[in-house]
Protein backbone atom coordinates (compact mmCIF):
# COMPACT_ATOMS: atom_id res chain seq x y z
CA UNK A 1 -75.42 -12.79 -29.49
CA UNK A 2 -72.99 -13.57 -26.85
CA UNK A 3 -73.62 -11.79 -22.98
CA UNK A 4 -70.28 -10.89 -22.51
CA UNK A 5 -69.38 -10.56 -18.69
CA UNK A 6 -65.88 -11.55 -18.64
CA UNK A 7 -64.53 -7.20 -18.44
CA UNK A 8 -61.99 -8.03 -15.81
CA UNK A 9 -59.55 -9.87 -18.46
CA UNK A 10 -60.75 -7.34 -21.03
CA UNK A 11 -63.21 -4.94 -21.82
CA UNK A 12 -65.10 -5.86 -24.92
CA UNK A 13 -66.67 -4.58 -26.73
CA UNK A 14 -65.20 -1.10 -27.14
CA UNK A 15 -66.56 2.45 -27.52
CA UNK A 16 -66.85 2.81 -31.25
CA UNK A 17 -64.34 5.61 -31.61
CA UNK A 18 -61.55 3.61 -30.76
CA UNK A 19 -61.59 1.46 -33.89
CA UNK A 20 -62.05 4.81 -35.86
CA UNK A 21 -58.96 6.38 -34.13
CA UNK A 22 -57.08 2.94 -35.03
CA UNK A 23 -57.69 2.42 -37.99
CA UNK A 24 -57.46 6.16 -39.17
CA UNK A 25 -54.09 5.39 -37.70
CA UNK A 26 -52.96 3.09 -39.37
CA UNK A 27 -54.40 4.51 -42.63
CA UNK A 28 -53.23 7.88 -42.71
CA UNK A 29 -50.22 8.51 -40.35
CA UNK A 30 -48.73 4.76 -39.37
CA UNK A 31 -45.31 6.04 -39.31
CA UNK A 32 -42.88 5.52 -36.51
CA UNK A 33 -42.58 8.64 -33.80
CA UNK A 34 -39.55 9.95 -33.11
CA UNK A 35 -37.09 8.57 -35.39
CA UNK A 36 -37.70 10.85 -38.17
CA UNK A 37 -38.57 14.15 -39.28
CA UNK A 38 -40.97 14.17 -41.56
CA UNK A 39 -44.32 14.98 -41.24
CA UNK A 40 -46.31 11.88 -40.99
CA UNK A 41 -43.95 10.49 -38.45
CA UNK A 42 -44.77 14.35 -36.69
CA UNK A 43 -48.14 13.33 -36.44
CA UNK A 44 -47.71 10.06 -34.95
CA UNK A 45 -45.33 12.15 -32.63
CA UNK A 46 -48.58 14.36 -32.12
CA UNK A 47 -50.98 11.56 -31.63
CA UNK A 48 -49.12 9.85 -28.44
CA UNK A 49 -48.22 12.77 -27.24
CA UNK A 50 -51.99 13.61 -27.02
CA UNK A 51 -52.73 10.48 -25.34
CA UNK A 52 -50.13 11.13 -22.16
CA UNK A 53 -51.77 14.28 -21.82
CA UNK A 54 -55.20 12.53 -21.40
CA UNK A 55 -53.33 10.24 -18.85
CA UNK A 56 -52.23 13.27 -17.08
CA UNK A 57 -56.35 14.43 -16.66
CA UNK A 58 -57.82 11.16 -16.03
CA UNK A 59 -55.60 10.89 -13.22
CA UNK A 60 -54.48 13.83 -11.85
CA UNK A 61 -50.62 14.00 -13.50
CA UNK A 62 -48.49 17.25 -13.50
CA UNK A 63 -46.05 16.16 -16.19
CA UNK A 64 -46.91 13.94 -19.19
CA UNK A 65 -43.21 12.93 -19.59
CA UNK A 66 -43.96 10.79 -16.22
CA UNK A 67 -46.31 8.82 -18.23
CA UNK A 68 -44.65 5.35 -19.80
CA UNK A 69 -46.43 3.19 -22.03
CA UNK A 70 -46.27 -0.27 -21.91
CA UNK A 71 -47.52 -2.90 -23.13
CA UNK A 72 -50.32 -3.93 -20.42
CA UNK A 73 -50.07 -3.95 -16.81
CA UNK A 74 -47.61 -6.67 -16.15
CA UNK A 75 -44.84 -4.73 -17.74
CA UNK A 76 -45.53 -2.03 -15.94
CA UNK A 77 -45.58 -3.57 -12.49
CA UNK A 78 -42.35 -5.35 -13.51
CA UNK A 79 -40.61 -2.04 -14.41
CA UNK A 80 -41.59 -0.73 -11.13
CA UNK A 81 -41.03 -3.52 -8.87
CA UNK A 82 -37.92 -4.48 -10.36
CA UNK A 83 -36.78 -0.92 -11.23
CA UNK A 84 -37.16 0.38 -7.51
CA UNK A 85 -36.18 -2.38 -5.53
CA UNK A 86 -32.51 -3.70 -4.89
CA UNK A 87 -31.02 -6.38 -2.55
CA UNK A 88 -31.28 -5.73 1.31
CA UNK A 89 -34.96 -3.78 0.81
CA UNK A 90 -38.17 -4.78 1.70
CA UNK A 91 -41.46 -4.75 -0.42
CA UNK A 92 -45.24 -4.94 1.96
CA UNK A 93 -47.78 -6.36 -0.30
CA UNK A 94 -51.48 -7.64 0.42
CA UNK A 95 -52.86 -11.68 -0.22
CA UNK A 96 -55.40 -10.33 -2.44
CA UNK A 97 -52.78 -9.85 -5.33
CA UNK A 98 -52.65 -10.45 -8.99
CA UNK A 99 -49.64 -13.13 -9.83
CA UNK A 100 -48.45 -9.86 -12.03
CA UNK A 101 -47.59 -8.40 -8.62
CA UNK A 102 -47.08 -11.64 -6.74
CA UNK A 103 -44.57 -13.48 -9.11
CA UNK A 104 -42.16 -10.19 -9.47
CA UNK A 105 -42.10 -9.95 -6.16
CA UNK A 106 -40.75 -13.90 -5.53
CA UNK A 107 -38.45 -13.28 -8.16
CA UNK A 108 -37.04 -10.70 -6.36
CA UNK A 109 -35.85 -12.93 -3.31
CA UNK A 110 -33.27 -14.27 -5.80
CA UNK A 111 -31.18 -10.86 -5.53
CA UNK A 112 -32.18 -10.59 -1.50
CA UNK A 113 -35.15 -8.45 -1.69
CA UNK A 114 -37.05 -9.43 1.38
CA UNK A 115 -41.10 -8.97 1.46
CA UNK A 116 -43.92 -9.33 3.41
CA UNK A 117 -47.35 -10.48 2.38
CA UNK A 118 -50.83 -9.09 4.73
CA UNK A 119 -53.79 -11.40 4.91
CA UNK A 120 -56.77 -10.20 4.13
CA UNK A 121 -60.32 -11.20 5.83
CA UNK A 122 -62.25 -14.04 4.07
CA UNK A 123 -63.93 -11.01 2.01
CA UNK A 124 -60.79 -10.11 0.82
CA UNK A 125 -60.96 -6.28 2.87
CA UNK A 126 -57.71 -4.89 4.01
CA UNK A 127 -57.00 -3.42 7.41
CA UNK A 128 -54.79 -0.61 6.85
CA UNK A 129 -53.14 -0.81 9.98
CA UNK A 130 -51.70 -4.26 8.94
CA UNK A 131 -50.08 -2.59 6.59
CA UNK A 132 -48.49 0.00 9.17
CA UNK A 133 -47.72 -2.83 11.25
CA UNK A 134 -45.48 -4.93 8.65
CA UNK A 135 -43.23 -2.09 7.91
CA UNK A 136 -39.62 -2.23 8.73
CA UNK A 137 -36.70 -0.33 8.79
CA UNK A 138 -35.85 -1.72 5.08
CA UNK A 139 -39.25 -1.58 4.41
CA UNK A 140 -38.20 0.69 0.41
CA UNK A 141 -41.79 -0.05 -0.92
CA UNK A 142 -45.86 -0.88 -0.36
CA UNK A 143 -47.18 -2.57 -3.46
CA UNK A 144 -51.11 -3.66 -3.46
CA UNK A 145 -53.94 -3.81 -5.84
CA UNK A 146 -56.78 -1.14 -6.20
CA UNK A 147 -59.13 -3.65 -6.42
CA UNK A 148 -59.23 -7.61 -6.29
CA UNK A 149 -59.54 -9.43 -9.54
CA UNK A 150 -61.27 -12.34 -8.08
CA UNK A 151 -63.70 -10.21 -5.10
CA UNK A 152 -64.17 -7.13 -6.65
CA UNK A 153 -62.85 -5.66 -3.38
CA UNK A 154 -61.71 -2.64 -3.10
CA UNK A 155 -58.90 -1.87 -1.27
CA UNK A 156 -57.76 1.61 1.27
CA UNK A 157 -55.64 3.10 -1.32
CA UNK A 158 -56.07 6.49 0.46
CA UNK A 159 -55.36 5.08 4.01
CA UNK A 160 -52.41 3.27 2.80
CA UNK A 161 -50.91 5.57 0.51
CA UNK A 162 -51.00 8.28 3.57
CA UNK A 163 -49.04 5.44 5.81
CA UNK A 164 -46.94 5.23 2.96
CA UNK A 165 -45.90 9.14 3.03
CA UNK A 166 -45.86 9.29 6.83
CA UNK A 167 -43.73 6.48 6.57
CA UNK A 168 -41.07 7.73 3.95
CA UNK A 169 -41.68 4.74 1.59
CA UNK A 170 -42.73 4.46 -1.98
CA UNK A 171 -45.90 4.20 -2.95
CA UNK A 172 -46.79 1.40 -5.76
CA UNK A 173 -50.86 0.81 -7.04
CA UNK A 174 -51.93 -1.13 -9.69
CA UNK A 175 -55.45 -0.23 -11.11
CA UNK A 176 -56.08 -2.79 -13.54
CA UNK A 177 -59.44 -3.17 -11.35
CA UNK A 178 -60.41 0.25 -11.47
CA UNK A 179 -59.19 2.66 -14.03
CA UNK A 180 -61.20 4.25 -16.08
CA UNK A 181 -64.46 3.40 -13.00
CA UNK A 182 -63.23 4.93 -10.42
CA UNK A 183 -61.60 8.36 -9.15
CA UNK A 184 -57.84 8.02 -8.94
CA UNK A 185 -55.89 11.31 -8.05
CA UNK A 186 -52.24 10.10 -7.84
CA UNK A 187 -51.75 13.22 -5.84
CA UNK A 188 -54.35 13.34 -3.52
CA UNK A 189 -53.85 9.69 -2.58
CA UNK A 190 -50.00 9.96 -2.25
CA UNK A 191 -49.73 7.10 -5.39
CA UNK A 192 -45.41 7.62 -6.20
CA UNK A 193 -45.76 4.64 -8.98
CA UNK A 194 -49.03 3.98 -10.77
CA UNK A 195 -49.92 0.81 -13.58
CA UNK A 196 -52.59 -0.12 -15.16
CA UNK A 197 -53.69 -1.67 -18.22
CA UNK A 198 -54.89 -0.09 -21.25
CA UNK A 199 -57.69 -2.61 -22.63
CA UNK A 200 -59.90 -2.95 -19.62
CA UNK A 201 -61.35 -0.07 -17.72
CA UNK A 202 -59.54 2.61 -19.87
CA UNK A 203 -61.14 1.02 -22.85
CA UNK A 204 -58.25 0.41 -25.59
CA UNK A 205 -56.75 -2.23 -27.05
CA UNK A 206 -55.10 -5.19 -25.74
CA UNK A 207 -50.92 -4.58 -26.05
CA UNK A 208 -51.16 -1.36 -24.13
CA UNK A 209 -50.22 -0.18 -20.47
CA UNK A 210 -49.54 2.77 -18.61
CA UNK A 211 -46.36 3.27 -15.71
CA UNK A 212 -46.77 6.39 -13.93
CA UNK A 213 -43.56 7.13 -12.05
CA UNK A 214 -43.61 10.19 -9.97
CA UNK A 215 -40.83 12.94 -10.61
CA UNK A 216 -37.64 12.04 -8.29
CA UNK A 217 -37.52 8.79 -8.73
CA UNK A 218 -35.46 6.47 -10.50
CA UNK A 219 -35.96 3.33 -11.70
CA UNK A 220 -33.27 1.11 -13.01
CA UNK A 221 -34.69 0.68 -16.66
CA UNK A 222 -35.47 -2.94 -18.24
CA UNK A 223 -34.44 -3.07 -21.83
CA UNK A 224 -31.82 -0.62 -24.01
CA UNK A 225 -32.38 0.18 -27.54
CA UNK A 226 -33.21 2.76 -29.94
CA UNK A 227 -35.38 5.97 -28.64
CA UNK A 228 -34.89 8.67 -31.75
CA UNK A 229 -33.30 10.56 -28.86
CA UNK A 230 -28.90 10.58 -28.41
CA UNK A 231 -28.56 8.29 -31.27
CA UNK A 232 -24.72 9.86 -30.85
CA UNK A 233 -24.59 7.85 -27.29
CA UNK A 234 -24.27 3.75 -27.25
CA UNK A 235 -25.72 3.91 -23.67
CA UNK A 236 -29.39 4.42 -22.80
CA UNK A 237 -30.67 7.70 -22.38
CA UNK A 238 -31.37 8.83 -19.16
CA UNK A 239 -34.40 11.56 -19.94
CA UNK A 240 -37.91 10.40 -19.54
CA UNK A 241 -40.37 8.95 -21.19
CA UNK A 242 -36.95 7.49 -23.84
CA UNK A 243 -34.96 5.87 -21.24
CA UNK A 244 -37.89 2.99 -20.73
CA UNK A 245 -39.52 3.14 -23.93
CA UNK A 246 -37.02 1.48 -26.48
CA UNK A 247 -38.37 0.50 -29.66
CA UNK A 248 -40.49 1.16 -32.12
CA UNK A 249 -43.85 2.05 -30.03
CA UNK A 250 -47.40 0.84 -30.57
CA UNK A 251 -48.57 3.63 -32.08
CA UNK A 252 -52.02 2.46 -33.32
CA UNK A 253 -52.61 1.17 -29.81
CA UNK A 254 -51.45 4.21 -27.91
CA UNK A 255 -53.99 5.87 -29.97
CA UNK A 256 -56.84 3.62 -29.33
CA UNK A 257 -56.00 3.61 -26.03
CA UNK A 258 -56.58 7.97 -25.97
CA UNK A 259 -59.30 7.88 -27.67
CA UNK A 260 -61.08 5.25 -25.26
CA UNK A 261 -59.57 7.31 -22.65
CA UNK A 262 -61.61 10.21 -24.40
CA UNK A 263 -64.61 8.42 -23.84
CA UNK A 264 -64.55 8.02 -20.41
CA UNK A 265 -63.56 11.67 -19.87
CA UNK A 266 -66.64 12.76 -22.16
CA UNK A 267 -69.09 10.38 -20.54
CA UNK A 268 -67.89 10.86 -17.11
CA UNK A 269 -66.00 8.68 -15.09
CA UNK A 270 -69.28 9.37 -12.31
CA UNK A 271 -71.16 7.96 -15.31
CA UNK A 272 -69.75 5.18 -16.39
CA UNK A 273 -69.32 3.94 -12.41
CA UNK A 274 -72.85 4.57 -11.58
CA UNK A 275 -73.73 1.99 -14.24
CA UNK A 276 -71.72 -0.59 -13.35
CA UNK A 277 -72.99 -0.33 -9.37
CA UNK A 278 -76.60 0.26 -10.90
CA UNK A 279 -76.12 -3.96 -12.89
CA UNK A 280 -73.84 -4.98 -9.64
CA UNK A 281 -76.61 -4.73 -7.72
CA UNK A 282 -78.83 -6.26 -9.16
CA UNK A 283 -76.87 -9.28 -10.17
CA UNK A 284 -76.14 -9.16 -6.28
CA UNK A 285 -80.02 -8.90 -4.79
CA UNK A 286 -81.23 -11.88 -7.65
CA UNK A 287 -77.92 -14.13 -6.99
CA UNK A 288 -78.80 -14.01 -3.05
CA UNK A 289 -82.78 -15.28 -4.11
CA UNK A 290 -80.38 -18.19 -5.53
CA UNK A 291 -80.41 -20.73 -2.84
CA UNK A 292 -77.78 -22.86 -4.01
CA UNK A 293 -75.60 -19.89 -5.13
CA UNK A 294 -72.48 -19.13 -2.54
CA UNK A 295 -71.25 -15.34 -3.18
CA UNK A 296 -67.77 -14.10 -2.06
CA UNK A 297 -66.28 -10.61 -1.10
CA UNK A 298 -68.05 -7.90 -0.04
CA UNK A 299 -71.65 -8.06 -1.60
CA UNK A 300 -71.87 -4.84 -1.13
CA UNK A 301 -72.10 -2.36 -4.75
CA UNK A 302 -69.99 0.18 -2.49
CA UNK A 303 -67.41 -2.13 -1.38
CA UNK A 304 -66.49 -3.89 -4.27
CA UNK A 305 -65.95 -3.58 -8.35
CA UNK A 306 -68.13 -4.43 -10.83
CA UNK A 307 -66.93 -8.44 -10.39
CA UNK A 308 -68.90 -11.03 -8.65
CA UNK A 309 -67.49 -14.62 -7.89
CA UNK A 310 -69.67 -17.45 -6.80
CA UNK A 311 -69.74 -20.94 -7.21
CA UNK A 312 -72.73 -23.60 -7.14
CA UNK A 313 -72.14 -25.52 -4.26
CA UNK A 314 -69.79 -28.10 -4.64
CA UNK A 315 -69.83 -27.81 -8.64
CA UNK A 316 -66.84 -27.95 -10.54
CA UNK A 317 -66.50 -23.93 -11.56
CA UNK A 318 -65.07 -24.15 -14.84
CA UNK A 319 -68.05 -27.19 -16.08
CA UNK A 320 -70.12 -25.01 -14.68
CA UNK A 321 -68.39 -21.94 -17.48
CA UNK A 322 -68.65 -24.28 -19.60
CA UNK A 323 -72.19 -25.09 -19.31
CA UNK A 324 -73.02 -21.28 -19.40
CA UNK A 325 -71.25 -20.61 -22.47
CA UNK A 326 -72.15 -23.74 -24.40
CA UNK A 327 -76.04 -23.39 -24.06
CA UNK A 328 -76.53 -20.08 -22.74
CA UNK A 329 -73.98 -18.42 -24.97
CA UNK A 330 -72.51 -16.13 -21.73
CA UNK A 331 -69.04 -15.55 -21.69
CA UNK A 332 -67.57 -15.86 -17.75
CA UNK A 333 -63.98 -16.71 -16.24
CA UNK A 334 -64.00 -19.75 -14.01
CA UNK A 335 -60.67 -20.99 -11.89
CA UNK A 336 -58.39 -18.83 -9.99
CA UNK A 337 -58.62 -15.87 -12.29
CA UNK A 338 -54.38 -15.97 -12.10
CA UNK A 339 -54.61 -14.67 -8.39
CA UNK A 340 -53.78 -17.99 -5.91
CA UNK A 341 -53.15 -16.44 -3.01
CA UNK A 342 -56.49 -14.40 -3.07
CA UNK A 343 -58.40 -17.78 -3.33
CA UNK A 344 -56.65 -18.80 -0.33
CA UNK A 345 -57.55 -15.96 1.44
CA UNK A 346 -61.12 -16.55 0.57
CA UNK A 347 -61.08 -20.20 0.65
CA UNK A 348 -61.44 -21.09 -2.80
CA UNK A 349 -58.22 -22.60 -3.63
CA UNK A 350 -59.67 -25.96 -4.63
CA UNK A 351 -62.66 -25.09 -6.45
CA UNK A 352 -62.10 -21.68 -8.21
CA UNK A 353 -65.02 -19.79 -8.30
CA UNK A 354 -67.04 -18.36 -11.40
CA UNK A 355 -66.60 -14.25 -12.18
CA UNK A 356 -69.08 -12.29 -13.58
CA UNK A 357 -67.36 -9.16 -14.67
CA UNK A 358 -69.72 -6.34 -16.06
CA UNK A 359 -69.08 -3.21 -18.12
CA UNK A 360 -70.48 0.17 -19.12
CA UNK A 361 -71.69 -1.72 -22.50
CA UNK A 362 -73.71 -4.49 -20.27
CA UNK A 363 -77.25 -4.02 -20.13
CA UNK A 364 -80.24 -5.28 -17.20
CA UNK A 365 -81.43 -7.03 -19.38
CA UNK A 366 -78.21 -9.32 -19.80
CA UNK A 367 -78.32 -9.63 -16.12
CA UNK A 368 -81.81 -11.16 -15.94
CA UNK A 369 -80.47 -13.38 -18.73
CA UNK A 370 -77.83 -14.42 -16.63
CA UNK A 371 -80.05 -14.91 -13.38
CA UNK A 372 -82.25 -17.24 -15.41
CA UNK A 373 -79.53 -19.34 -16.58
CA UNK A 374 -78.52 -19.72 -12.90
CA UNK A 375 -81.95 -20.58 -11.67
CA UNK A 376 -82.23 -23.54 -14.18
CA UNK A 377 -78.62 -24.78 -14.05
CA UNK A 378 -79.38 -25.45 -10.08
CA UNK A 379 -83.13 -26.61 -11.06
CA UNK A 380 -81.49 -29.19 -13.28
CA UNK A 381 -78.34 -30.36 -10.72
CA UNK A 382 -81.25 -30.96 -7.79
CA UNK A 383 -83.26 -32.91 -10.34
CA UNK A 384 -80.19 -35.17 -11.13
């Protein structure tokens, strides 16, 4: 059976729950919400409903109308980047980003939105005060990752997001690293826009994403259609959720996506985390026994995510995935996990480097399987 340590693209496999909730979905109430009044499409109604209200308690939400689904993180980081920002402002972002953050953000030059990007240290840690010091009088919005993708790293949301207030300027996270593992309280940390995906920490299905957008503000919408709400107007709808969630939702994954949000709730989010730094650090203390094994970011199980890159010295990192999944049978991501500039920032443009992302399904004993695999991949290259 395949050792599965590739949770940073995806979480796989999922509690079992969410295929019941899915499929009971589809089975007994797969109508379409909102555009009619009968009572199957009421329970669809019902069932997403429920789901923004578990958005609301995992992370501290007043009002579940300020929850948006999408359909994974990207979208949502596009509606808020490109619903918030107009020509003349300016957008502070870290080199430790995602391209979903990066590539809206170059886009946005086109239309004269100006930005500034903070290096990060070789580990891929933040100073907050770099932060503080890029902002300008235009300066409409900070934008920056939880957590790196490619370093595990976590990142001064707190700090930042209290700059952010002191500062007058909007707030904009992206959790794709971290929800669902770690404690995010959008108001305790000052967090005005909040995205993340549904089918990796949170546990649901790929095709789903979350936008929180905190009550005042306004962001320019991305698409027009249909709602089931003022059918009677041609133009879109201003109230919210409607006015950025035209078309027929995904019902079946909105529901998956609650009840893996359930899970997590049940379990505990303490839980669940404790897990993952319980198998990060071991993978961490048996990679550093690897001589030939060169780790990056923090290795440090209270610094960083459950995500370890590394690469064998001067091996190419993707034969090296390659070798691991043809005869060991363990799923990895090699390259530059979609995040260039955070290579560059940890000098790994050229090579790539080889993740190892775990989850709350992984097991010790997968590690060891994994740390064995190493051991005689780098017995094999010295004997060549």
């Amino acid at each position: 059976m395949t050792i599965y340590l590739d949770n940073a693209a995806t979480t796989f496999p999922k509690p079992e729950r969410v295929y019941q909730e899915m499929d009971s979905c589809l089975r007994n109430y797969g109508a379409n919400p909102g555009r009619s009044g009968h009572k199957l499409a009421l329970d669809a109604g019902r069932a997403i409903y429920k789901t923004r209200e578990l958005v609301c308690q995992l992370f501290n939400i007043e009002n579940p109308m300020q929850v948006i689904f999408t359909s994974n993180a990207t979208d949502s980081l596009n509606l808020a980047l490109k619903g918030v920002l107009r020509s003349g402002d300016h957008v502070i972002t870290t080199s430790m980003e995602h391209n979903s953050m990066v590539r809206p953000i170059t886009a946005l030059e086109e239309i004269g939105v100006e930005n500034t990007i903070v290096q990060c240290d070789e580990q891929g840690v933040l100073d907050p005060q770099k932060i503080k010091t890029a902002i300008k009088t235009n300066t409409k919005l900070i934008a920056m990752t939880h957590a790196s993708n490619v370093t595990g790293t976590l990142m001064p949301i707190q700090e930042v997001g209290l700059i952010a207030k002191e500062q007058g300027i909007y707030f904009l996270v992206d959790g794709a690293q971290t929800a669902g593992v770690y404690d995010i309280d959008v108001q305790k940390m000052n967090i005005d826009l909040f995205a993340a995906p549904g089918h990796k920490g949170l546990l649901g299905p790929q095709g789903t994403g979350i936008l929180y957008i905190r009550e005042g503000i306004e962001l320019r919408h991305m698409k027009e259609g249909g709602t089931g709400s003022k059918s009677e107007q041609l133009q879109q709808p201003e109230i919210i959720p409607d006015r950025y969630e035209s078309g027929t939702p995904n019902t079946p994954g909105i529901v998956g996506l609650g009840a893996g949000i359930d899970f997590i709730l049940k379990t505990g989010i303490d839980k669940i985390r404790e897990h993952e730094e319980g198998l990060l650090k071991v993978m961490l203390d048996e990679f550093g026994n690897i001589d030939k094994l060169r780790i990056y970011g923090p290795v440090d199980p209270k610094r960083q995510t459950a995500v370890v890159s590394i690469n064998i010295g001067d091996e190419d990192s993707s034969e090296v995935s390659y070798v691991l999944d043809k005869v060991y049978d363990i799923a990895v991501r090699s390259g530059l996990h979609c995040a260039p500039l955070a290579h560059k920032t940890i000098g790994t443009f050229e090579q790539g480097t080889i993740r190892f992302s775990m989850g709350y399904f992984n097991t010790h004993e997968e590690i060891m399987k994994v740390v064995t695999a190493l051991k005689q991949i780098c017995e094999e290259l010295e004997n060549e």
